[in-house]
N, C-alpha and C. Protein backbone atom coordinates (compact mmCIF):
# COMPACT_ATOMS: atom_id res chain seq x y z
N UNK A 1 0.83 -1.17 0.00
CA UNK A 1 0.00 0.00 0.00
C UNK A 1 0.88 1.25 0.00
N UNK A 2 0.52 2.11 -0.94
CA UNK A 2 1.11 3.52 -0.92
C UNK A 2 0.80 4.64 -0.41
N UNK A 3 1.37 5.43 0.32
CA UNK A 3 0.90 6.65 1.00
C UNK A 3 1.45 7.34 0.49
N UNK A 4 1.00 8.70 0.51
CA UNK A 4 1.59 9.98 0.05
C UNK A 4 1.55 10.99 0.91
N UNK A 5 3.02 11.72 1.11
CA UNK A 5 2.50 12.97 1.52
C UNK A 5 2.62 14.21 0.94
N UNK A 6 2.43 15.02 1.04
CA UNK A 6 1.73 16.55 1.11
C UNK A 6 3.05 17.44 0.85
N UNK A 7 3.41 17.67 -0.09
CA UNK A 7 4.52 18.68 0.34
C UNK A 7 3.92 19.71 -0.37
N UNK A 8 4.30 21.53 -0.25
CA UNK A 8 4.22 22.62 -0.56
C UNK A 8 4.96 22.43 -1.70
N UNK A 9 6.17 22.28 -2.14
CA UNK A 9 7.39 22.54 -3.11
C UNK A 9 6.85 21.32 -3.94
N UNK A 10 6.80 20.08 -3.78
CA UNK A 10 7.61 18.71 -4.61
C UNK A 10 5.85 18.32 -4.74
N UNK A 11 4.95 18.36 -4.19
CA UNK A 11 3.34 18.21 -4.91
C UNK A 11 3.44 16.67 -3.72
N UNK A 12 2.75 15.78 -4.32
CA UNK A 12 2.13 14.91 -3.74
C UNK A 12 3.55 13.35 -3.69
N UNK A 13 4.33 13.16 -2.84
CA UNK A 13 4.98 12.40 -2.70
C UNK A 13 4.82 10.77 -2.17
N UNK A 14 4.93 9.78 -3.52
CA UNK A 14 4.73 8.80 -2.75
C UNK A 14 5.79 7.72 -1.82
N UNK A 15 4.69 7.16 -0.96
CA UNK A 15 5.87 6.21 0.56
C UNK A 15 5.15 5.14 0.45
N UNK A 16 6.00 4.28 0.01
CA UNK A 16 5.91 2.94 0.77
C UNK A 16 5.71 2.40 1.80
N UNK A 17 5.14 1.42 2.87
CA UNK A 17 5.11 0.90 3.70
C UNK A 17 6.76 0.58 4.47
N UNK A 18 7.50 0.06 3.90
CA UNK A 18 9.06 0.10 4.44
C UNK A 18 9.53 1.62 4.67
N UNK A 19 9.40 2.21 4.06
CA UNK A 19 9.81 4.19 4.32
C UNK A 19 8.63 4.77 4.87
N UNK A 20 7.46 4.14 5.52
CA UNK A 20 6.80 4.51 6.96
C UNK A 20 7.12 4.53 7.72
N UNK A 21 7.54 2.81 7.72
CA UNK A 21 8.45 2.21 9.27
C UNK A 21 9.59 2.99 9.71
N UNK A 22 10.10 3.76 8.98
CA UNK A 22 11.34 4.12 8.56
C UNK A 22 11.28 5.70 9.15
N UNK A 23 10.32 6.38 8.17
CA UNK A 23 10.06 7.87 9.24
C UNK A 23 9.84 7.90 10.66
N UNK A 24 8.73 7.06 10.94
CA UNK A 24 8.31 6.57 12.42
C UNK A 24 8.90 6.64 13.50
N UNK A 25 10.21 5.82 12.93
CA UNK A 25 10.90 5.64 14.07
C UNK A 25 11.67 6.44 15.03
N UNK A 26 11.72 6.42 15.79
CA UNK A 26 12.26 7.21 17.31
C UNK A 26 13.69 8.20 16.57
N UNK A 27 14.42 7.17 16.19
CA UNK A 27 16.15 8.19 15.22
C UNK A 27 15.56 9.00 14.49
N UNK A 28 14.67 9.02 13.33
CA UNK A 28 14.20 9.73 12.31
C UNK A 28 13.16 11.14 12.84
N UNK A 29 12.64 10.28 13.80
CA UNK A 29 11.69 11.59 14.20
C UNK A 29 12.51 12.81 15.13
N UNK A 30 14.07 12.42 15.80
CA UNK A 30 14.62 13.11 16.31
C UNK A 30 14.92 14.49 15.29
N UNK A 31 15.01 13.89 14.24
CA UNK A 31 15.35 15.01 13.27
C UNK A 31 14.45 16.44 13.36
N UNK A 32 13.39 16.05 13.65
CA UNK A 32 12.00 17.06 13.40
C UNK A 32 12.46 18.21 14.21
N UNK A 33 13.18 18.08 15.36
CA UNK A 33 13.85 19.41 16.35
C UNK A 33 14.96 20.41 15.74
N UNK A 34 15.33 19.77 14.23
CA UNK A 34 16.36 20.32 14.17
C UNK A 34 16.37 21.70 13.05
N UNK A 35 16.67 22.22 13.35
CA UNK A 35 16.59 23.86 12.87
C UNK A 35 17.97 24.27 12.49
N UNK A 36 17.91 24.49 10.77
CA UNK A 36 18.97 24.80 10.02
C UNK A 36 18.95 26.73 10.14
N UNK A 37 18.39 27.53 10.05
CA UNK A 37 18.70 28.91 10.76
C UNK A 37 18.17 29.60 12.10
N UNK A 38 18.64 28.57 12.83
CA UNK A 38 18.69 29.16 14.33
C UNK A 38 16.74 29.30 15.17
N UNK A 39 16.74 30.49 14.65
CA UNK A 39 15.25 30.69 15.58
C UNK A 39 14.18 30.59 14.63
N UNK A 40 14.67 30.06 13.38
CA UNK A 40 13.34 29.98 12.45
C UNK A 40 13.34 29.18 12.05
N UNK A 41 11.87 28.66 11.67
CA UNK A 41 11.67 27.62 11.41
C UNK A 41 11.20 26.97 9.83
């Protein structure tokens, strides 16, 4: 089964079931905190 998500820039992106498991996970989602110019987001 394929999911897609949503992007503004790149339109409708599709994910696989293996690159679900894959975002999901605890390492990958650490990423979400991380902020490339400082106080903005």
């Amino acid at each position: 089964m394929t999911r897609y998500f949503r992007d503004p820039v790149h339109g409708l992106i599709p994910v696989d079931e293996r690159e679900v498991r894959i975002i999901q996970s605890s390492a990958f989602q650490r990423l979400r905190d991380i902020r490339q110019l400082s106080n903005t987001y």
